[in-house]
Protein backbone atom coordinates (compact mmCIF):
# COMPACT_ATOMS: atom_id res chain seq x y z
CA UNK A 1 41.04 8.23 42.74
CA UNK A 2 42.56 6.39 45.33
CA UNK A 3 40.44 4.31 46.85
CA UNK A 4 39.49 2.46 43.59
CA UNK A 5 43.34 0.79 44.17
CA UNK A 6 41.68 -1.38 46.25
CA UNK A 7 39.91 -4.65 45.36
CA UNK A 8 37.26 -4.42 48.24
CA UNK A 9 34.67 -1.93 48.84
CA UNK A 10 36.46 0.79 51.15
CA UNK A 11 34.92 3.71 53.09
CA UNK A 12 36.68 6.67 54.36
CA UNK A 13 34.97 8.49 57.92
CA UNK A 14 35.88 11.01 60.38
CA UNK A 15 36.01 9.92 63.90
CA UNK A 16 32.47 9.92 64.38
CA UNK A 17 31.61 7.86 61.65
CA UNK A 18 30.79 10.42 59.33
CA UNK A 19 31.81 9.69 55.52
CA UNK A 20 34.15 11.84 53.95
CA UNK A 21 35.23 9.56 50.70
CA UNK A 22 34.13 6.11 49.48
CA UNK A 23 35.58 3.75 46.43
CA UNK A 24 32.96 2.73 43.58
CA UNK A 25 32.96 -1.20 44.70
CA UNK A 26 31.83 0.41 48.34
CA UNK A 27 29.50 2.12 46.12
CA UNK A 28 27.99 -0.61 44.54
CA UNK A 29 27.41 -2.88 47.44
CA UNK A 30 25.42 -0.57 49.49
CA UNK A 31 23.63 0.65 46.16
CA UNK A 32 23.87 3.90 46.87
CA UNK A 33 26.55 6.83 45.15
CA UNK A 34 25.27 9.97 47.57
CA UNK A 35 27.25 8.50 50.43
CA UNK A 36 28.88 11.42 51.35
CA UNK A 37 28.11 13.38 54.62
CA UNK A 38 25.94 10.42 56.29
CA UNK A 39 26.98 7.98 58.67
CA UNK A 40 28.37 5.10 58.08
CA UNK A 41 26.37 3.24 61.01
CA UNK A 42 22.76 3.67 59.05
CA UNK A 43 24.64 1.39 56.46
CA UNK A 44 26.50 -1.53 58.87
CA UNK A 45 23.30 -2.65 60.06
CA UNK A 46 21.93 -3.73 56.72
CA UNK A 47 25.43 -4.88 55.14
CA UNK A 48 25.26 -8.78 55.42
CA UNK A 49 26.97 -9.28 52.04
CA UNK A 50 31.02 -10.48 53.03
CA UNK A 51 33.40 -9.07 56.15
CA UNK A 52 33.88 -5.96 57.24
CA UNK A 53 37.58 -4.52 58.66
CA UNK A 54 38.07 -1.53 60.44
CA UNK A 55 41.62 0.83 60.91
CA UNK A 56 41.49 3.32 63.21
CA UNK A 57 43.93 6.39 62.16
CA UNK A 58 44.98 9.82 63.85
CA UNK A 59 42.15 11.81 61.87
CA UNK A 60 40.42 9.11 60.30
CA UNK A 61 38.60 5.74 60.14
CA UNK A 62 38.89 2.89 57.33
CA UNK A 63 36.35 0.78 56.38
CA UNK A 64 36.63 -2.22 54.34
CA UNK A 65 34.28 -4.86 52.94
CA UNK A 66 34.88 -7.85 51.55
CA UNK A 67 32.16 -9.44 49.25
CA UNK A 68 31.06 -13.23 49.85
CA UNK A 69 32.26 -15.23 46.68
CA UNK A 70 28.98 -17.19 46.79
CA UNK A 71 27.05 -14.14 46.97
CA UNK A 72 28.84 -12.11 44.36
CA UNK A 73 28.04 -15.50 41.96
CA UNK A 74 24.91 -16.06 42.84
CA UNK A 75 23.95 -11.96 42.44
CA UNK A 76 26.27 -12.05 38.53
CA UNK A 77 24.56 -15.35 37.84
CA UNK A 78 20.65 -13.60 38.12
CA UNK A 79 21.80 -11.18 35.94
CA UNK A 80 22.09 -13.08 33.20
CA UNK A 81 18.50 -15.24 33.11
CA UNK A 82 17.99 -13.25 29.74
CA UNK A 83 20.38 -15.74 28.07
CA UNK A 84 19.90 -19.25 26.18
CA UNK A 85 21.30 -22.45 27.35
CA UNK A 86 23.77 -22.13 24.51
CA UNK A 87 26.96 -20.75 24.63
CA UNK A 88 27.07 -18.94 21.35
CA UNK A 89 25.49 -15.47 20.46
CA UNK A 90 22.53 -16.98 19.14
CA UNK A 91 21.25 -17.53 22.38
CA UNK A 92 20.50 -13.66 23.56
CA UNK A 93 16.99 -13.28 23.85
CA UNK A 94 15.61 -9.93 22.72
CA UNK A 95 13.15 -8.12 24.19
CA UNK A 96 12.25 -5.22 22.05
CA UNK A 97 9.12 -5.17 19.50
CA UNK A 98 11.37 -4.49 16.82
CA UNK A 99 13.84 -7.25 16.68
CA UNK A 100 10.63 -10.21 17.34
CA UNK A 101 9.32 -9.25 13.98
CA UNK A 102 12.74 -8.61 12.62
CA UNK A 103 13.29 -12.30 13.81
CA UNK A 104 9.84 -13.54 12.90
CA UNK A 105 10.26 -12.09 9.12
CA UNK A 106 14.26 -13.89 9.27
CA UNK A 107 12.76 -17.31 9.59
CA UNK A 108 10.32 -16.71 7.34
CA UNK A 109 12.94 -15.76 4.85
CA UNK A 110 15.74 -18.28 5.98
CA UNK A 111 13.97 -21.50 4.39
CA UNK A 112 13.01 -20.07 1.25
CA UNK A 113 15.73 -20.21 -1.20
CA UNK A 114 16.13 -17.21 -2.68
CA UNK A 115 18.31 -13.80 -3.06
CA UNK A 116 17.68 -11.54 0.07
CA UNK A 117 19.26 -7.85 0.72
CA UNK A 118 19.96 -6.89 4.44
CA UNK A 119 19.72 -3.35 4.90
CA UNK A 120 21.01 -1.25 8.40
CA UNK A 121 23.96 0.98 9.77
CA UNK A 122 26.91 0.06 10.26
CA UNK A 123 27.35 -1.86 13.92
CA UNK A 124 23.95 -3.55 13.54
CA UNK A 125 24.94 -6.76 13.16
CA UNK A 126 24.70 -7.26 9.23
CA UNK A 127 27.56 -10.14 8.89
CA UNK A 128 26.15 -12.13 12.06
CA UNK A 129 22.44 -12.38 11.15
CA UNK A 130 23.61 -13.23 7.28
CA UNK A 131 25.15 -16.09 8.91
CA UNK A 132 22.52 -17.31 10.96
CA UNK A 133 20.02 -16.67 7.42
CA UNK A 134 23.02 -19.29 6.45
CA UNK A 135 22.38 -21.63 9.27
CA UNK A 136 19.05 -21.95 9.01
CA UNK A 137 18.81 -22.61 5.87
CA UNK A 138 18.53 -26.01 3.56
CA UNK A 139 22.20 -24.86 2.60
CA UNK A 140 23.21 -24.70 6.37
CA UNK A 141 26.21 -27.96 5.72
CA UNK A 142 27.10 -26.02 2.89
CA UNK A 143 30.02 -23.15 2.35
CA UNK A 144 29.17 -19.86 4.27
CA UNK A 145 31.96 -17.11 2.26
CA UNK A 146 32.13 -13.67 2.75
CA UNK A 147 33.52 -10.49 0.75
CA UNK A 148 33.26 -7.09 1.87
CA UNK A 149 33.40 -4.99 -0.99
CA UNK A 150 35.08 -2.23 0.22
CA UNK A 151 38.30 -3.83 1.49
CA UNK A 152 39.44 -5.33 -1.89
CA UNK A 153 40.54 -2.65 -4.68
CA UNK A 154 38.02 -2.18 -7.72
CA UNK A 155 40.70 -3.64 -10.13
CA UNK A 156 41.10 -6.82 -8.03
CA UNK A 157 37.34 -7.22 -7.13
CA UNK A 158 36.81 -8.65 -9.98
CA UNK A 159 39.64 -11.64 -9.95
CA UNK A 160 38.49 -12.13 -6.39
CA UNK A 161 35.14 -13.04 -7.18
CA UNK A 162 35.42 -14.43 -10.12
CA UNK A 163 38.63 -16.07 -10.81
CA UNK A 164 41.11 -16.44 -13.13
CA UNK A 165 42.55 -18.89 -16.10
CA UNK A 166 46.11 -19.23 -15.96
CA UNK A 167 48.49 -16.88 -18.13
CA UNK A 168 45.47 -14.43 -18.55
CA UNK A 169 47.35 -11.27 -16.88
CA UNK A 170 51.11 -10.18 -15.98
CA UNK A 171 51.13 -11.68 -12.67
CA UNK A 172 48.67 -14.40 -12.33
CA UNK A 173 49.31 -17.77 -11.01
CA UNK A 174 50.32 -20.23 -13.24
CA UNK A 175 47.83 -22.24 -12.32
CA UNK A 176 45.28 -19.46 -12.11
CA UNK A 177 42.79 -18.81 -9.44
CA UNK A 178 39.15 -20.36 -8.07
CA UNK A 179 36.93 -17.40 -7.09
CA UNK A 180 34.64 -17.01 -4.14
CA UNK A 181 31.97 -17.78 -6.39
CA UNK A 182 33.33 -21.16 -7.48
CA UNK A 183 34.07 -21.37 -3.68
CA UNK A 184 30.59 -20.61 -1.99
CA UNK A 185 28.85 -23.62 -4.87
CA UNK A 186 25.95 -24.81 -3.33
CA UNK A 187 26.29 -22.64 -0.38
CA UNK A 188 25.66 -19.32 0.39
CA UNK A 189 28.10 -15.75 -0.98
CA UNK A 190 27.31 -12.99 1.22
CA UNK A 191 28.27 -9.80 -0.38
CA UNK A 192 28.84 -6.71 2.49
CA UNK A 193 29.22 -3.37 1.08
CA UNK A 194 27.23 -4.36 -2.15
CA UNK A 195 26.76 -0.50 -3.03
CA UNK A 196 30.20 0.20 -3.53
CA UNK A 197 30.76 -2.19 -6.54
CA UNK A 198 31.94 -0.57 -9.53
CA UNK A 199 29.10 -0.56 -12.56
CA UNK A 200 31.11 -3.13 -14.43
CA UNK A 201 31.30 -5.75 -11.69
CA UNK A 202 27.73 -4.92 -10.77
CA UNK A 203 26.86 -6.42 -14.97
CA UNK A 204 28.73 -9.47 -14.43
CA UNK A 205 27.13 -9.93 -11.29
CA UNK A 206 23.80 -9.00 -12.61
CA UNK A 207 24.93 -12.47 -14.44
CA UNK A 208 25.64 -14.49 -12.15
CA UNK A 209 22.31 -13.80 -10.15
CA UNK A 210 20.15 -13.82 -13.21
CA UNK A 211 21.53 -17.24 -14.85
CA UNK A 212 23.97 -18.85 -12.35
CA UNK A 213 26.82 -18.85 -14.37
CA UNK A 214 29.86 -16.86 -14.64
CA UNK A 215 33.15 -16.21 -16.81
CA UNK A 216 36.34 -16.37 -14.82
CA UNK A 217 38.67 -13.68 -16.56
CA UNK A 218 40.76 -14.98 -19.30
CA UNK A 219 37.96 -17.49 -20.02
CA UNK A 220 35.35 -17.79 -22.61
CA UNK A 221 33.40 -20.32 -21.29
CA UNK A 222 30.68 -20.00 -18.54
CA UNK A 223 30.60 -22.04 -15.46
CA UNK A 224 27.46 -23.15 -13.90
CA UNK A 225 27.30 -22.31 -10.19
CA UNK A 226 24.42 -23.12 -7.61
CA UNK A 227 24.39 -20.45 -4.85
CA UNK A 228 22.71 -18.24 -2.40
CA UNK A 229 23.65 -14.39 -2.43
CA UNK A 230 22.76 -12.25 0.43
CA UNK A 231 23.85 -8.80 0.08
CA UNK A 232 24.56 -6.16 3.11
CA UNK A 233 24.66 -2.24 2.70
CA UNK A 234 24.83 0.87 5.34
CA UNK A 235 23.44 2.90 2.03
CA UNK A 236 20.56 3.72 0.66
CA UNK A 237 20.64 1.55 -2.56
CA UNK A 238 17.17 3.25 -4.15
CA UNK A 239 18.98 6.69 -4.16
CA UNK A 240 22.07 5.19 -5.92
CA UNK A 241 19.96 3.56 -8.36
CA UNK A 242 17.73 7.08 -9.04
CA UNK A 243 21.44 8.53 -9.10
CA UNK A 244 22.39 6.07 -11.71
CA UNK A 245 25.29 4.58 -9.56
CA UNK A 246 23.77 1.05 -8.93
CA UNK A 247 21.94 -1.03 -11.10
CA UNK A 248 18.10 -0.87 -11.22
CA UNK A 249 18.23 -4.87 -12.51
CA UNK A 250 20.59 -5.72 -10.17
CA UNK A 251 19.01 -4.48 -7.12
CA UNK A 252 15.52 -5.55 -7.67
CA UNK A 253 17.25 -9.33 -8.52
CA UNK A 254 19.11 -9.04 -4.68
CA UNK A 255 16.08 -7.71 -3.57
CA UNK A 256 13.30 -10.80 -3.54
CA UNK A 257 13.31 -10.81 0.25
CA UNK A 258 14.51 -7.07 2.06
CA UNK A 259 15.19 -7.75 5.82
CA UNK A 260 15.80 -3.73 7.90
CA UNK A 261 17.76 -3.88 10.78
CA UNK A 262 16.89 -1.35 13.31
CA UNK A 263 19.71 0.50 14.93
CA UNK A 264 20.32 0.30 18.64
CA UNK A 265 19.20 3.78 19.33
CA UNK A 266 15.51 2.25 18.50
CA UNK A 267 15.47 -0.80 20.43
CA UNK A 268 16.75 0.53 23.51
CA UNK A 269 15.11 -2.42 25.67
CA UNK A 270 17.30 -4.41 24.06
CA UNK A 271 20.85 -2.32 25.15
CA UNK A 272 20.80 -4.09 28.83
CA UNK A 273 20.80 -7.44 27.75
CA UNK A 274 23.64 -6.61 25.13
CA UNK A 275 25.65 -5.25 28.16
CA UNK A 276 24.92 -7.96 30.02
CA UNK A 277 25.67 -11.02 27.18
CA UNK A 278 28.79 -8.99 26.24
CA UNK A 279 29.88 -8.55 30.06
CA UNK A 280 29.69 -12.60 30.80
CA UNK A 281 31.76 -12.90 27.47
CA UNK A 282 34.78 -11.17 28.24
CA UNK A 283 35.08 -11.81 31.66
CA UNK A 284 35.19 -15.34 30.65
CA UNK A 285 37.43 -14.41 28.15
CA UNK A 286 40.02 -12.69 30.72
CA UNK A 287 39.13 -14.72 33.78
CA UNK A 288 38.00 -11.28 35.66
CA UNK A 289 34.71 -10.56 37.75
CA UNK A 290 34.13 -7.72 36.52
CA UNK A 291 30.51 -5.61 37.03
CA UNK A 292 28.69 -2.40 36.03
CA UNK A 293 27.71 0.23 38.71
CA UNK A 294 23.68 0.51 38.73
CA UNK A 295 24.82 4.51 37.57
CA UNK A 296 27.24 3.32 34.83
CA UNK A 297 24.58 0.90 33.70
CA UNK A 298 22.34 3.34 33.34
CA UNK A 299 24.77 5.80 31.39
CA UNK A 300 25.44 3.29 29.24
CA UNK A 301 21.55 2.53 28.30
CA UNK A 302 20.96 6.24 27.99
CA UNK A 303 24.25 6.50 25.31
CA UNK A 304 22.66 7.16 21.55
CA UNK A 305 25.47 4.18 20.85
CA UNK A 306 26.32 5.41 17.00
CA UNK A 307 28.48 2.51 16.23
CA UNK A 308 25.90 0.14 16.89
CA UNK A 309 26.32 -3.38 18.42
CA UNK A 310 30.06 -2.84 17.50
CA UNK A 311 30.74 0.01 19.24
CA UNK A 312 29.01 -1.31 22.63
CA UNK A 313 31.04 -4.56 22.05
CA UNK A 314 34.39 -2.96 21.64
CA UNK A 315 33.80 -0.62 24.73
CA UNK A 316 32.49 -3.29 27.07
CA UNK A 317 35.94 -4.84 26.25
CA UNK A 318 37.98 -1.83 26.58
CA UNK A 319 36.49 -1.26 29.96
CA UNK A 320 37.25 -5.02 31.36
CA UNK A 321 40.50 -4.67 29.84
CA UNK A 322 41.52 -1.52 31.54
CA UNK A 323 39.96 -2.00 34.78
CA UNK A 324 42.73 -2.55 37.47
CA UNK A 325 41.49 -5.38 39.58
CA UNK A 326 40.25 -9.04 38.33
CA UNK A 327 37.29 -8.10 40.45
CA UNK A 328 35.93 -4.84 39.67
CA UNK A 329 33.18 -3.04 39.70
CA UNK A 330 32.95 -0.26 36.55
CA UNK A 331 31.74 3.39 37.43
CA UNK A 332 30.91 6.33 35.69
CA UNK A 333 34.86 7.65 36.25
CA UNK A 334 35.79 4.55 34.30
CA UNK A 335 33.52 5.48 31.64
CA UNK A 336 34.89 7.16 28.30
CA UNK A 337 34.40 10.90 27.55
CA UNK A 338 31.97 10.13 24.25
CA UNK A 339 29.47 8.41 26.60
CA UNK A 340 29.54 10.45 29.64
CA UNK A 341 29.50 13.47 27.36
CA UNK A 342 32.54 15.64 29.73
CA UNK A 343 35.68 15.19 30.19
CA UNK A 344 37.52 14.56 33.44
CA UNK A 345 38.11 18.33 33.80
CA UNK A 346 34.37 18.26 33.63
CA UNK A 347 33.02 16.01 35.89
CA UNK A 348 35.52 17.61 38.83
CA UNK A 349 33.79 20.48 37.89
CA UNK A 350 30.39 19.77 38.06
CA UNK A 351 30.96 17.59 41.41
CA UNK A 352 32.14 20.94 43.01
CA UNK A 353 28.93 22.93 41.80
CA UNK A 354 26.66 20.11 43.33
CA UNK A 355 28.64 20.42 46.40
CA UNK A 356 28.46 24.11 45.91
CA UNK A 357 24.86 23.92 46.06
CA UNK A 358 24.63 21.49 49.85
CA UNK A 359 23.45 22.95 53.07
CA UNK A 360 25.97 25.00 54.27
CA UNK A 361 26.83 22.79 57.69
CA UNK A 362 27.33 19.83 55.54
CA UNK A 363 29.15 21.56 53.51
CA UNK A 364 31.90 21.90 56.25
CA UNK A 365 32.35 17.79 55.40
CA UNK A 366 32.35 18.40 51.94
CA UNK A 367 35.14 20.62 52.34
CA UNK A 368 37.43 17.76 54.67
CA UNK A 369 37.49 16.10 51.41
CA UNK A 370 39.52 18.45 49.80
CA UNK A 371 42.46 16.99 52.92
CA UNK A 372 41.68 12.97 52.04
CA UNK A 373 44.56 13.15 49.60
CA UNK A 374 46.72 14.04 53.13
CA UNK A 375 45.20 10.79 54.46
CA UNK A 376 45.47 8.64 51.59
CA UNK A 377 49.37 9.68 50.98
CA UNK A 378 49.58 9.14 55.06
CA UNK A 379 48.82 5.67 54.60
CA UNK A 380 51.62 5.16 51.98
CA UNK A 381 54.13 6.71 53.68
CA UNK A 382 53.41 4.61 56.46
CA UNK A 383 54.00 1.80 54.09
CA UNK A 384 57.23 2.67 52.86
CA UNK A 385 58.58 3.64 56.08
CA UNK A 386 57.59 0.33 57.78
CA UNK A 387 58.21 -2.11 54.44
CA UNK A 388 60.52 0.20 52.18
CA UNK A 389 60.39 -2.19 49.20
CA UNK A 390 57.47 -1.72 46.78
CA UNK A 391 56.90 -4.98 46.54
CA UNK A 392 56.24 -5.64 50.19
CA UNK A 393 54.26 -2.15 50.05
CA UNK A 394 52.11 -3.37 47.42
CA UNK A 395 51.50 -6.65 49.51
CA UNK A 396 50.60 -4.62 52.70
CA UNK A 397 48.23 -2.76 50.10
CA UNK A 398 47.01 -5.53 48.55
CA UNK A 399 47.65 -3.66 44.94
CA UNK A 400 50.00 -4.19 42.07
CA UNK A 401 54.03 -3.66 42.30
CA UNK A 402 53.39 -1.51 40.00
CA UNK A 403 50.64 0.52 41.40
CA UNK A 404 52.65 0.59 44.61
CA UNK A 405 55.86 2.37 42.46
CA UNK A 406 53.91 5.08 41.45
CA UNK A 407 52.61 5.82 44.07
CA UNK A 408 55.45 6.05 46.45
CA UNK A 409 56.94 7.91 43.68
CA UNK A 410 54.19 10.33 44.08
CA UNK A 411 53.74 10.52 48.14
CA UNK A 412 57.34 10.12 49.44
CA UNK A 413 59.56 12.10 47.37
């Protein structure tokens, strides 16, 4: 669309006021996305927000708004009163049921030394709360390492944890190898992945968490190790061990303390405040001012989100990436096809059926959207006529060089 080229809210009329076609930042500061067929003037009176410009064309009328800085801060900044003072993820504050006894039953667990298992799908958050268990524990100034089990080959496992003496393989070091284990000594080894260990690392494990000591290959001797394990898995471990694939011993050793992580599908209160942590994040990260629509919003809290905290991460981040202004505002045509659940194809589609369905004599201003492409490319023309360059287009247009190029590429061949 269009309109969305611009960085301020912009609203398309007939003469009389009447809107034909309005951009999703227009959208989002008069909170409303039926805009269509009512007049613009019920909306002026209450729009106190920034500036307002008006052009005047042959068939048309512009209208654009400019947000207040101050009041686009001060509206991002209540947003985020669900957050700590500190500026690490540790400081999102929770709201569902769930996660308060999840993070009642961590602290419980955190000070008591001893073996825990995390258990939850993939996404949850596994590696992050094993690390604050780490933090918060009388080990916290000691070594944190992690192995996830199912990055590292099943013959190499082995070396990796363990070690190695010098000379005890074709290809080892010289001066052989410290393991993780040696590495994590008096810390804390958290083991991800944990059920897809192969039976004989799982017996030399069994070892290590039964006596504290292990044999580095090409040794004879055991080494004497103080450390904390905490194991991860996205499996369930009591069907492998009924199916004979995982140790009964092993897992009822790792097993002292079992802490469930809930996926985000079940906490759902808890999806908002994720959006909103994440959101502050990367527009730090980028330097962009970039918002959700109150409809994307609430597509995005109504998404079953299978990949977890993960997969809401890495899309909040694709979507401030990809959106084409530092200041932004994210609606549901920005929004990928798995959470929207139709494609572009689709959502044309459907827009027509709703229109479809109007009163017939509004329908007539339904249908004068069908010719805003003929006043959109009218105003581009105009631009290259009067500037010719692109890059003086793109000034007049307030838009990218680049933006400009393609569309005078598409509008004035």
């Amino acid at each position: 669309m269009l309109l969305n080229i611009y960085s301020s809210g912009t609203i398309i009329t007939d003469l009389n006021g009447v809107i034909l076609d309005f951009n999703s930042i227009a959208e989002s500061i008069l909170k409303n996305s039926q805009l269509r067929g009512k007049n613009i003037r019920i909306y002026l009176e209450n729009m106190n927000c920034g500036k307002l410009y008006v052009t005047e064309c042959q068939h048309c009328k512009i209208y654009m708004m400019r947000i207040n800085e101050n009041y686009r801060f001060k509206k991002h900044k209540k947003k985020n009163k669900c957050f700590g003072t500190r500026n690490t993820a540790n400081s999102v504050e929770f709201r569902s049921e769930k996660i308060k006894k999840l993070s009642a039953s961590v602290e419980k667990l955190s000070t008591k030394d001893v073996n825990l298992l995390l258990l939850g799908e993939s996404g949850t958050g596994k590696t992050f709360l094993a690390n604050k268990i780490h933090n918060l524990s009388l080990r916290k100034n000691k070594p944190f390492v992690t192995i996830n089990c199912t990055t590292i080959p099943e013959e190499l496992i082995e070396s990796e944890l363990f070690g190695y003496e010098k000379g005890s393989f074709t290809g080892a070091s010289l001066n052989g190898k410290e393991g993780l284990v040696e590495q994590a000594n008096m810390g804390t080894l958290f083991l991800d992945e944990i059920g897809e260990l192969a039976p004989t690392v799982q017996a030399k494990l069994l070892q290590l968490v039964e006596e504290k000591t292990y044999i580095p290959i090409g040794s004879v001797y055991p080494r004497k190790v103080d450390i904390r394990i905490i194991a991860a898995t996205n499996r369930n471990l009591i069907q492998l061990v009924r199916n004979g694939v995982f140790r009964q011993d092993l897992y009822y050793r790792l097993a002292l303390g079992v802490i469930k992580i809930p996926p985000l599908r079940e906490r759902k209160e808890d999806i908002n405040i994720l959006l909103n942590y994440y959101l502050n994040l990367f527009n730090k990260k980028y330097d962009t001012r970039i918002e959700l629509s109150e409809y994307s919003r609430k597509m995005l809290n109504n998404y079953s989100w299978p990949g977890n905290i993960r997969e809401l991460e890495n899309s909040l981040e694709v979507l401030v990436i990809n959106a084409p202004f530092t200041n932004y505002i994210i609606s549901k045509k920005d929004l990928p096809e798995n959470i929207t659940g139709l494609s572009r194809a689709e959502l044309v589609d459907k827009n027509t059926a709703i229109v479809n369905r109007v009163d017939p004599e509004l329908r007539q201003v339904f249908d004068l959207n069908k010719n805003i492409n003929n006043y959109k490319a009218g105003i581009v023309r105009k631009a290259k006529k009067i500037y010719k360059s692109s890059y003086k287009v793109a000034r007049y247009l307030n838009i990218s060089q680049s933006t400009a190029s393609r569309l005078i590429s598409k509008y004035c061949k």
